[in-house]
C-alpha atoms as a PDB file:
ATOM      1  CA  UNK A   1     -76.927 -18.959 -46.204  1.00  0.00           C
ATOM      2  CA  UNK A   2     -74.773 -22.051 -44.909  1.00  0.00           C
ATOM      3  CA  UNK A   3     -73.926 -19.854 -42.000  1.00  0.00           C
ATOM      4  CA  UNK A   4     -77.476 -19.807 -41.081  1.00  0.00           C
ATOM      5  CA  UNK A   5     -77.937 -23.278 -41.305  1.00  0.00           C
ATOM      6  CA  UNK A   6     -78.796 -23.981 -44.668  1.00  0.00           C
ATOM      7  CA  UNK A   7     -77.933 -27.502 -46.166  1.00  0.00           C
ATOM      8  CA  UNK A   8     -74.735 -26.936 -48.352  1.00  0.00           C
ATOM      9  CA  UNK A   9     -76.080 -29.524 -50.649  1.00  0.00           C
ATOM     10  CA  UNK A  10     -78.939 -27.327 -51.695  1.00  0.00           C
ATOM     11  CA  UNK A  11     -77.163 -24.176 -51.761  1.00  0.00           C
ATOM     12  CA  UNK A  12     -75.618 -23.244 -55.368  1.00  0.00           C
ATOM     13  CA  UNK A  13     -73.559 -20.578 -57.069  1.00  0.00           C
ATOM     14  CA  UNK A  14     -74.061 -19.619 -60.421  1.00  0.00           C
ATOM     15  CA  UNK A  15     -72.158 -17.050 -61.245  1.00  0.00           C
ATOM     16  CA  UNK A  16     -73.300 -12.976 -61.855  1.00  0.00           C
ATOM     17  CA  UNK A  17     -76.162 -13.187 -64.493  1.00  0.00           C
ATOM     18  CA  UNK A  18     -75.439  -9.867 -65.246  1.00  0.00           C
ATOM     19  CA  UNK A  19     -72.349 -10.817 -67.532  1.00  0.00           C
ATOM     20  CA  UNK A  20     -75.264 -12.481 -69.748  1.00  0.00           C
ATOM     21  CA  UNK A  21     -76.759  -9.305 -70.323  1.00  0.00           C
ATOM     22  CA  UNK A  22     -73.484  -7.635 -72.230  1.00  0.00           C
ATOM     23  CA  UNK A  23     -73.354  -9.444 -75.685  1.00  0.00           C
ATOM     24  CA  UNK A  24     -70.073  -9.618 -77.070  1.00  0.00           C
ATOM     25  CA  UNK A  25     -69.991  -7.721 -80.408  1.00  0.00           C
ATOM     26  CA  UNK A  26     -72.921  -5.830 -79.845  1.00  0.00           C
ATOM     27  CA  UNK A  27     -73.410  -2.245 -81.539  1.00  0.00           C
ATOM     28  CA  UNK A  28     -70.033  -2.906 -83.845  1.00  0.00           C
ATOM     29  CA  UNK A  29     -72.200  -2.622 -87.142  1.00  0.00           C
ATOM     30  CA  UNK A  30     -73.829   0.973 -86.457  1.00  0.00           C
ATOM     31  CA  UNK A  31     -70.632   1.986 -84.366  1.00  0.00           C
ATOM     32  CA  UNK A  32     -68.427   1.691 -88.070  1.00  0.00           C
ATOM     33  CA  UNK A  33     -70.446   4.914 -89.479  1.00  0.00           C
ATOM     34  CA  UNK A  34     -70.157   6.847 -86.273  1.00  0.00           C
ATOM     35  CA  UNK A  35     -66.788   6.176 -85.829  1.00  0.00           C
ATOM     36  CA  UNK A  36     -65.743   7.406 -89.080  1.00  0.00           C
ATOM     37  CA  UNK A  37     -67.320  10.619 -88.410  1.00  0.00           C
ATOM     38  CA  UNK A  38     -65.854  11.090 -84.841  1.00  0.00           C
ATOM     39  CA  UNK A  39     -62.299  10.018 -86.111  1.00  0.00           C
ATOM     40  CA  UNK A  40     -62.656  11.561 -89.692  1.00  0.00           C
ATOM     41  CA  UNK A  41     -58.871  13.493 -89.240  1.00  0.00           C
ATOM     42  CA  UNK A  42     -57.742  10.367 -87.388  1.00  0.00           C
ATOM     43  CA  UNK A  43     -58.171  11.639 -83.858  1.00  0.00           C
ATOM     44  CA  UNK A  44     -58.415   9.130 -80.754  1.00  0.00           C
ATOM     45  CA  UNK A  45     -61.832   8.889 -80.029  1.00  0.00           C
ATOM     46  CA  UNK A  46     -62.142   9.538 -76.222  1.00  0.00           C
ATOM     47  CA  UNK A  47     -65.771   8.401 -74.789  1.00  0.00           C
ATOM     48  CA  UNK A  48     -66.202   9.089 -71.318  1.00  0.00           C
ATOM     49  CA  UNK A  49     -69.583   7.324 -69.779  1.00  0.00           C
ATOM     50  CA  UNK A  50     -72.146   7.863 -67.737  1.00  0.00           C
ATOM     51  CA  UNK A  51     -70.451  11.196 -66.100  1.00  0.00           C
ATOM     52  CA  UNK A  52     -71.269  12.965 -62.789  1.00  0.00           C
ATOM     53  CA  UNK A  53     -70.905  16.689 -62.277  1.00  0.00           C
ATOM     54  CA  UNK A  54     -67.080  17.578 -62.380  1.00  0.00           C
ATOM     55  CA  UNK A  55     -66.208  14.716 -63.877  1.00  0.00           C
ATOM     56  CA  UNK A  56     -66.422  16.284 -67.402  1.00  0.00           C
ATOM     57  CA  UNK A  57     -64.451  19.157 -66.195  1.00  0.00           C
ATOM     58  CA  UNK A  58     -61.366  16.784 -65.008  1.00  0.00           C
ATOM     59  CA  UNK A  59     -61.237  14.594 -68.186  1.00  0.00           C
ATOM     60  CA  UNK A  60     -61.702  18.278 -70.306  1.00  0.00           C
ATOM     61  CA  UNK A  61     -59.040  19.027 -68.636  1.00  0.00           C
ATOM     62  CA  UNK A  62     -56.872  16.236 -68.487  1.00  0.00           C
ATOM     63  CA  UNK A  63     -57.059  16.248 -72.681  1.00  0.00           C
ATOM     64  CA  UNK A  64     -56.048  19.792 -72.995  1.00  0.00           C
ATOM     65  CA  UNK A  65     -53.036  19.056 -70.987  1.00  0.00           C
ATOM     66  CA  UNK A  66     -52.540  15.985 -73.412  1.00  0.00           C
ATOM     67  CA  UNK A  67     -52.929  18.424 -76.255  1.00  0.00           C
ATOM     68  CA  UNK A  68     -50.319  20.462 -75.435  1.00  0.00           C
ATOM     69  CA  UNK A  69     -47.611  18.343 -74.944  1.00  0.00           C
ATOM     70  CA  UNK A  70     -45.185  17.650 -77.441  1.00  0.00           C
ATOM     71  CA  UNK A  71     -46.177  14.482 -79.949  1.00  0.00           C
ATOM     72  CA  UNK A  72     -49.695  14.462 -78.747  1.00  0.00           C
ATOM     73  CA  UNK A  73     -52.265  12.660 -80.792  1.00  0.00           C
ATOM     74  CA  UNK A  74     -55.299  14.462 -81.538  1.00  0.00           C
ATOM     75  CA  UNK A  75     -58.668  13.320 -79.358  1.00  0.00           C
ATOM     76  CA  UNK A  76     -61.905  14.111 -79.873  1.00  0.00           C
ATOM     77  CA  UNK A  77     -63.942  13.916 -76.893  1.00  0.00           C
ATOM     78  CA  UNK A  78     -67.594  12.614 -76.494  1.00  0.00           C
ATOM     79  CA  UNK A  79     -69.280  13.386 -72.855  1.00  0.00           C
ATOM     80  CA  UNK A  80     -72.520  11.152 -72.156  1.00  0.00           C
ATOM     81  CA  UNK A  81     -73.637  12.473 -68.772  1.00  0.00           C
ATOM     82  CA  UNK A  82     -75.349   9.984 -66.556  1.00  0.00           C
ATOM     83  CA  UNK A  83     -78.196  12.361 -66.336  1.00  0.00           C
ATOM     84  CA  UNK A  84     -78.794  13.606 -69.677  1.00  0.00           C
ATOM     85  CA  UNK A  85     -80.799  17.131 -67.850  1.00  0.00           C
ATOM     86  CA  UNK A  86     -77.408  18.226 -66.625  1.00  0.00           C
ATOM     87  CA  UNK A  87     -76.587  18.631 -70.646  1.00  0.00           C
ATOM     88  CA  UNK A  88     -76.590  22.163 -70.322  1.00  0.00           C
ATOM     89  CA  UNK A  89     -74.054  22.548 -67.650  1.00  0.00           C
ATOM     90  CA  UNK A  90     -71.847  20.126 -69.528  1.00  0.00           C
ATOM     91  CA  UNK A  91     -71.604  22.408 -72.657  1.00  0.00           C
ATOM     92  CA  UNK A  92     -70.822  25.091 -70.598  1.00  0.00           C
ATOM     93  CA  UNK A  93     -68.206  23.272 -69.264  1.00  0.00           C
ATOM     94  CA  UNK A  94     -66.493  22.896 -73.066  1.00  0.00           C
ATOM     95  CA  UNK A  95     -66.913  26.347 -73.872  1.00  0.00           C
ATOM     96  CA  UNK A  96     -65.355  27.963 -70.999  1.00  0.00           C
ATOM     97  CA  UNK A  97     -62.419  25.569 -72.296  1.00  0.00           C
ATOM     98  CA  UNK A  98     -62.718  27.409 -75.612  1.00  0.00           C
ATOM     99  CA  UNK A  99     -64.357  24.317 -77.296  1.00  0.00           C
ATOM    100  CA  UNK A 100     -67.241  23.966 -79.521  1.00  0.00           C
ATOM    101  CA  UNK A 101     -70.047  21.693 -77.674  1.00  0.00           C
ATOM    102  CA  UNK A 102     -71.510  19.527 -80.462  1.00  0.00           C
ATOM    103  CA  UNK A 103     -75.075  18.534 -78.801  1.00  0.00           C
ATOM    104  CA  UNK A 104     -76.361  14.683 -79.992  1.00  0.00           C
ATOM    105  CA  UNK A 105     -79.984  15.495 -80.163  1.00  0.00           C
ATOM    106  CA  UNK A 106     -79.695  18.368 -82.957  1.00  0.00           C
ATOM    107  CA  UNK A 107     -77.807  15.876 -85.058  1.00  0.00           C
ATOM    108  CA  UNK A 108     -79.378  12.583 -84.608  1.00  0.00           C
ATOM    109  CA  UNK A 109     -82.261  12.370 -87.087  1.00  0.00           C
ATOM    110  CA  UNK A 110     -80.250  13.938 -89.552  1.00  0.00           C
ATOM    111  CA  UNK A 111     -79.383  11.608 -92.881  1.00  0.00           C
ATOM    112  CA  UNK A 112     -75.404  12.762 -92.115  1.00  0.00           C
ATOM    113  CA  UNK A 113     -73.808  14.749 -89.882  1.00  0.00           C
ATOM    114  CA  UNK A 114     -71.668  17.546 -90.175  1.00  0.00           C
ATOM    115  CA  UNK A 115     -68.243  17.311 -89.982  1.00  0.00           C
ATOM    116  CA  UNK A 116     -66.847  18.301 -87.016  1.00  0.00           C
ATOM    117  CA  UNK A 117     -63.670  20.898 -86.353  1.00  0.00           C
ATOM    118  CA  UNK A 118     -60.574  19.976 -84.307  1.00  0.00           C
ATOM    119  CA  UNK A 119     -61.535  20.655 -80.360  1.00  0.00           C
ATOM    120  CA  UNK A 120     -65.681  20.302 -81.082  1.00  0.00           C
ATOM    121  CA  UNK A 121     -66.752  17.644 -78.343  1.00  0.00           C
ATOM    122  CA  UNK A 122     -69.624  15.865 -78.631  1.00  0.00           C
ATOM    123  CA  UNK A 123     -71.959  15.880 -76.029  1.00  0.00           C
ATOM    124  CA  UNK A 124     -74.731  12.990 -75.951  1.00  0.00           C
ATOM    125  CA  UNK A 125     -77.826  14.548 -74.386  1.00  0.00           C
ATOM    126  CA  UNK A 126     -80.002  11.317 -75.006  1.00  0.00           C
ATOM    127  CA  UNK A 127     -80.650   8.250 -73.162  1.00  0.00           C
ATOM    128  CA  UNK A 128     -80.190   5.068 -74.903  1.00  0.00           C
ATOM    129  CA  UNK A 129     -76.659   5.794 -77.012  1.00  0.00           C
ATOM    130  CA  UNK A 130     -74.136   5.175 -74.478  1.00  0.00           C
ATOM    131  CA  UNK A 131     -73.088   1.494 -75.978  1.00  0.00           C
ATOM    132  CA  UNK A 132     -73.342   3.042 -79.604  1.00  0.00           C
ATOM    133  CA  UNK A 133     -70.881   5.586 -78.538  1.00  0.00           C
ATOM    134  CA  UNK A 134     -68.655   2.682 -76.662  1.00  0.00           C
ATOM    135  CA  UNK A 135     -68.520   0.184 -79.841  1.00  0.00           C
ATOM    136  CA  UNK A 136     -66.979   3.335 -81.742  1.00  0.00           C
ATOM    137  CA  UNK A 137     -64.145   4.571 -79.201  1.00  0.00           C
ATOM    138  CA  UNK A 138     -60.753   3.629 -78.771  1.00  0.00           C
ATOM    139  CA  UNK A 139     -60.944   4.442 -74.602  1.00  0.00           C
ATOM    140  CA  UNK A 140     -63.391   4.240 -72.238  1.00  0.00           C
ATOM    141  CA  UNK A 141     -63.803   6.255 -69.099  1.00  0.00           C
ATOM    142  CA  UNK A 142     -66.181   5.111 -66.722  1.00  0.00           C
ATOM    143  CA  UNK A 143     -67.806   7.900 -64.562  1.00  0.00           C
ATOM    144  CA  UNK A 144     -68.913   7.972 -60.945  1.00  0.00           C
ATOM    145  CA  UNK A 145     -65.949   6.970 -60.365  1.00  0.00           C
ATOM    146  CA  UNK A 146     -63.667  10.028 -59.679  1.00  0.00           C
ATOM    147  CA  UNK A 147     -65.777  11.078 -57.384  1.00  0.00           C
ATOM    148  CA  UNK A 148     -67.155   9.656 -54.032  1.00  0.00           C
ATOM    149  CA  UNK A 149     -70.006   7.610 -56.344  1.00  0.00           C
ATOM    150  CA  UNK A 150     -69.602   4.065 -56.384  1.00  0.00           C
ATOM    151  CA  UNK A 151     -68.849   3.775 -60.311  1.00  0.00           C
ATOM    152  CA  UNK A 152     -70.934   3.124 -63.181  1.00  0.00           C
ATOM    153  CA  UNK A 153     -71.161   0.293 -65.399  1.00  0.00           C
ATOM    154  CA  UNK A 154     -67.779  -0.864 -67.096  1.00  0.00           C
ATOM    155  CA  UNK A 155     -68.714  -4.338 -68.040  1.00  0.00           C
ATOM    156  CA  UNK A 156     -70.271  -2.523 -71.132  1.00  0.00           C
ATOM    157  CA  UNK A 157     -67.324  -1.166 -72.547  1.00  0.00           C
ATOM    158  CA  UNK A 158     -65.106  -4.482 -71.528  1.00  0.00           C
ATOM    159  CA  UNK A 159     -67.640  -6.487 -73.674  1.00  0.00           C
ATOM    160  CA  UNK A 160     -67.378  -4.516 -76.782  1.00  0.00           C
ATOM    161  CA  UNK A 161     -63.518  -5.126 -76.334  1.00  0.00           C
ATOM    162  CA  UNK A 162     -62.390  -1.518 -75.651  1.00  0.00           C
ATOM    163  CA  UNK A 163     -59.866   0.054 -73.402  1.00  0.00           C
ATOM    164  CA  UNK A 164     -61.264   1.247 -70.316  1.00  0.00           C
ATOM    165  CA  UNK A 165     -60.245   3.247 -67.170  1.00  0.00           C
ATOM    166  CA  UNK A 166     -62.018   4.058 -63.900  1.00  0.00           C
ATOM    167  CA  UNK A 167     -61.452   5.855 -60.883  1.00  0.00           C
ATOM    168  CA  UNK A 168     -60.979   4.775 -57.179  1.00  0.00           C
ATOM    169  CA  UNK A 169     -64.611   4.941 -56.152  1.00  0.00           C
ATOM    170  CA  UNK A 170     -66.026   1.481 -57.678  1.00  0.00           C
ATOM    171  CA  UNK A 171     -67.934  -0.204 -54.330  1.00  0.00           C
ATOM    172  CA  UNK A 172     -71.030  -0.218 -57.044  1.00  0.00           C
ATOM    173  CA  UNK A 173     -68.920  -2.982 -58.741  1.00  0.00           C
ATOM    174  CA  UNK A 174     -66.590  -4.148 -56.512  1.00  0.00           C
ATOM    175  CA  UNK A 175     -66.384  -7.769 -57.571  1.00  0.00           C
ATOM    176  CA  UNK A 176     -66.205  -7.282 -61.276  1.00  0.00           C
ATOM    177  CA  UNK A 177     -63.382  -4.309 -60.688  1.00  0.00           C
ATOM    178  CA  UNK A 178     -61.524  -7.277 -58.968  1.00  0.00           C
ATOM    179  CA  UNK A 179     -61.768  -9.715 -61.740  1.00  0.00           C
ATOM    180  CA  UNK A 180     -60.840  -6.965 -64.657  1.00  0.00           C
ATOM    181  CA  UNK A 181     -57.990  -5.732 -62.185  1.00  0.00           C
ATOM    182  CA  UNK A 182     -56.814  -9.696 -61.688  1.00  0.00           C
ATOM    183  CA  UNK A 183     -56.607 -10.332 -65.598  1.00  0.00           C
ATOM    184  CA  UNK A 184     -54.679  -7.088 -66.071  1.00  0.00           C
ATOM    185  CA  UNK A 185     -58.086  -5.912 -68.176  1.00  0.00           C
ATOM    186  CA  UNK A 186     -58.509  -2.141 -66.990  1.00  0.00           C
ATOM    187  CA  UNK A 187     -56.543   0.275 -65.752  1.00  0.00           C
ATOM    188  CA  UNK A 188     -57.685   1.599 -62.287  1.00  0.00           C
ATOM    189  CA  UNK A 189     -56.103   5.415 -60.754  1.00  0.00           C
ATOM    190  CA  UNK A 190     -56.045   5.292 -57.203  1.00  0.00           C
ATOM    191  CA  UNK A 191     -56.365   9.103 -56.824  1.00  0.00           C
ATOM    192  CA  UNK A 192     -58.420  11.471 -59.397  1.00  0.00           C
ATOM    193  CA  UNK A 193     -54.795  12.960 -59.183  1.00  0.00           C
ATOM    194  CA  UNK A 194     -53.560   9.971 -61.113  1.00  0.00           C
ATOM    195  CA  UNK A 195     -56.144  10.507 -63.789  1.00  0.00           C
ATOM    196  CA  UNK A 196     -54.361  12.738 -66.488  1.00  0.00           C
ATOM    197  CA  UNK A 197     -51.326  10.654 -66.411  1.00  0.00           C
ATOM    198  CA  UNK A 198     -52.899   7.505 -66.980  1.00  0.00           C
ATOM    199  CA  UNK A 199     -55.331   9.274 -69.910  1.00  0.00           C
ATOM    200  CA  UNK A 200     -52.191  10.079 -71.523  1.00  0.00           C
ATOM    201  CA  UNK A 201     -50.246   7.222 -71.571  1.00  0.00           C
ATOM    202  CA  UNK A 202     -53.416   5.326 -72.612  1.00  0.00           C
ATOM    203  CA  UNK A 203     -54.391   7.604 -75.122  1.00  0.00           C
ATOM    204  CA  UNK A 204     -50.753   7.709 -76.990  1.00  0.00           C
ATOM    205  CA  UNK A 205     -50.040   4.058 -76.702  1.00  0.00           C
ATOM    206  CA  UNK A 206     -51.924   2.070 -79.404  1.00  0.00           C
ATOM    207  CA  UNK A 207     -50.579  -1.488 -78.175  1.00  0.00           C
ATOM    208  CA  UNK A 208     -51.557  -0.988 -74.455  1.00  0.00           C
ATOM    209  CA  UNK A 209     -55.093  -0.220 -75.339  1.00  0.00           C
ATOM    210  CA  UNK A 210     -55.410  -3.469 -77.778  1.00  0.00           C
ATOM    211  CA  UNK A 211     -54.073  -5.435 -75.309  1.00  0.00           C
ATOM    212  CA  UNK A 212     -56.645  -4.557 -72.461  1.00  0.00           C
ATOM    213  CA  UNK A 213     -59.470  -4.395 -74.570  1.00  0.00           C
ATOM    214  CA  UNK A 214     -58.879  -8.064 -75.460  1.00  0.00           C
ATOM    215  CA  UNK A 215     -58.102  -9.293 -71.947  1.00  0.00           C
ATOM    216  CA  UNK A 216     -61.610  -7.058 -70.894  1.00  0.00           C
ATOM    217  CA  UNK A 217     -63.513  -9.134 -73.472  1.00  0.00           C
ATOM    218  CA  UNK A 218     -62.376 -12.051 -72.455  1.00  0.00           C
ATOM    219  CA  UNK A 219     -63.196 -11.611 -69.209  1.00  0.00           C
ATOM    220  CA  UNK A 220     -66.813 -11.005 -70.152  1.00  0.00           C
ATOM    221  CA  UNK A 221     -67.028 -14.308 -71.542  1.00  0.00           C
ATOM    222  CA  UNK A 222     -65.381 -16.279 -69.305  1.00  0.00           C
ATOM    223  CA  UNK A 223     -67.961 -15.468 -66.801  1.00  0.00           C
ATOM    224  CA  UNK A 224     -70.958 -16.085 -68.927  1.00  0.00           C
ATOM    225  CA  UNK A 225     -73.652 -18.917 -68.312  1.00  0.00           C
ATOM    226  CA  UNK A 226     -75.048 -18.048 -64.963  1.00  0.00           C
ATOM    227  CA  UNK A 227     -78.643 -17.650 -66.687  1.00  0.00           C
ATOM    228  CA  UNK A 228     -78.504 -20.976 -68.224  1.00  0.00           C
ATOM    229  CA  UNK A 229     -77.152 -22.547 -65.037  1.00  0.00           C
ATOM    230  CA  UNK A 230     -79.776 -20.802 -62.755  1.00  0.00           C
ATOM    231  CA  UNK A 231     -82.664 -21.944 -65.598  1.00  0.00           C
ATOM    232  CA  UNK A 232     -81.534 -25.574 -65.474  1.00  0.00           C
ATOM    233  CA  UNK A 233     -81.638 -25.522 -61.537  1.00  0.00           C
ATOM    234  CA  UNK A 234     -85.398 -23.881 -61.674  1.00  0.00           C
ATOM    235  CA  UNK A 235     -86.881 -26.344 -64.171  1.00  0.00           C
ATOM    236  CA  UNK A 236     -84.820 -29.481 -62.424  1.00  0.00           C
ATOM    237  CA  UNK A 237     -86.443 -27.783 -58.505  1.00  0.00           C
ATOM    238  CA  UNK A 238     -89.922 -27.106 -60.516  1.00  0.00           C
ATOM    239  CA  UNK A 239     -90.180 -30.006 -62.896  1.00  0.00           C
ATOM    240  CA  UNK A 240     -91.115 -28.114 -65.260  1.00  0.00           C
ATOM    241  CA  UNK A 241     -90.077 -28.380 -69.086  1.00  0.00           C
ATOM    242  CA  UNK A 242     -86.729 -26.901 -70.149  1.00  0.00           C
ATOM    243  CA  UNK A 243     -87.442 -23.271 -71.336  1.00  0.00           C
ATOM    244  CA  UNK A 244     -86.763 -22.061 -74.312  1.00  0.00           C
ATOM    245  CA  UNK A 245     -84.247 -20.181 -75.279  1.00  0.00           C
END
């Protein structure tokens, strides 16, 4: 704007409003009973967002190699596909792995669920439960990112405090992947090739995942305020009295 000749003095930078619209905390009271039923034999609970088609295949994938490798921890998987009609597809993708696929919708109006066997995956074929399924995971993968996308939302994930990882395709979000990435807050492949190898390592160290999902969180806040400070320059332009909030 000051390039095409606007007055500096009335131009003004706010920040990204969008950080405003993550609460910090959010979804940690229902998450406690869902977690406990993903992790009831103690298993790493694996949530991999807002998928595209082939992404659930590499991070299926990328477990089962885990799995088999000597002092593994167990995981149990949860899929939430960006587009809840490709559903189908996705449990076919779990049982041609030799998995169980554990479909949301049959189990969400019931008073408790049943429990589920080592290698069931939980597929969330509803729109709406992604954060739910965040607030009770110990690692994050963002989708639309291993693939020529432009990435998904991980500021979600970051302000519940969790772990997350991405792929290299993140233009979507390019300036939040470059604050997260300057505060050390996620963990970033370069190559979808680089994926199970960072999963892993993630997945078996406890200390490493802490660690970034405090850093993430932090990063959330520190970059909160931009609707207050856009509000205040309205009402001050307008004259209008301060709105309530």
């Amino acid at each position: 704007l000051v390039q095409l000749g606007v007055d500096p003095a009335r131009v003004f930078v706010t920040g990204n409003m969008k950080y405003d619209s993550v609460v910090v905390g959010r979804h940690q009271e229902g998450a406690d009973a869902l977690r406990g039923w993903l992790s009831a034999g103690g298993e790493r609970v694996l949530v991999a967002g807002s998928t595209h088609d082939d992404e659930e295949a590499q991070v299926l994938d990328a477990v089962l190699a885990l799995q088999r490798s000597p002092g593994a921890p167990q995981v149990r998987v949860v899929l939430v596909p960006r587009h809840p009609e490709r559903s189908p597809s996705v449990c076919d993708a779990v049982e041609q792995r030799g998995g169980r696929a554990v479909r949301w919708s049959a189990l969400r109006e019931r008073q408790e669920w049943p429990p589920l066997e080592p290698g069931d995956v939980v597929v969330v074929d509803t729109i709406g439960q992604l954060q739910r399924f965040y607030a009770a995971c110990d690692l994050a993968f963002v989708g639309g990112s291993l693939i020529p996308h432009g990435g998904q939302n991980m500021l979600e994930p970051a302000a519940l405090g969790r772990a997350v990882l991405f792929g290299p395709h993140t233009t979507n979000f390019r300036r939040d992947v470059e604050l997260l990435l300057a505060a050390e807050a996620v963990v970033q492949v370069a190559t979808p090739q680089q994926f199970p190898a960072a999963l892993d390592r993630l997945l078996r160290d406890d200390a490493a995942r802490q660690a970034l999902g405090a850093r993430a969180r932090q990063v959330i806040t520190d970059n909160q305020g931009a609707t207050r400070r856009t509000l205040e320059l309205v009402e001050d332009l307008l004259g209008t009295a301060p709105v309530a909030r």
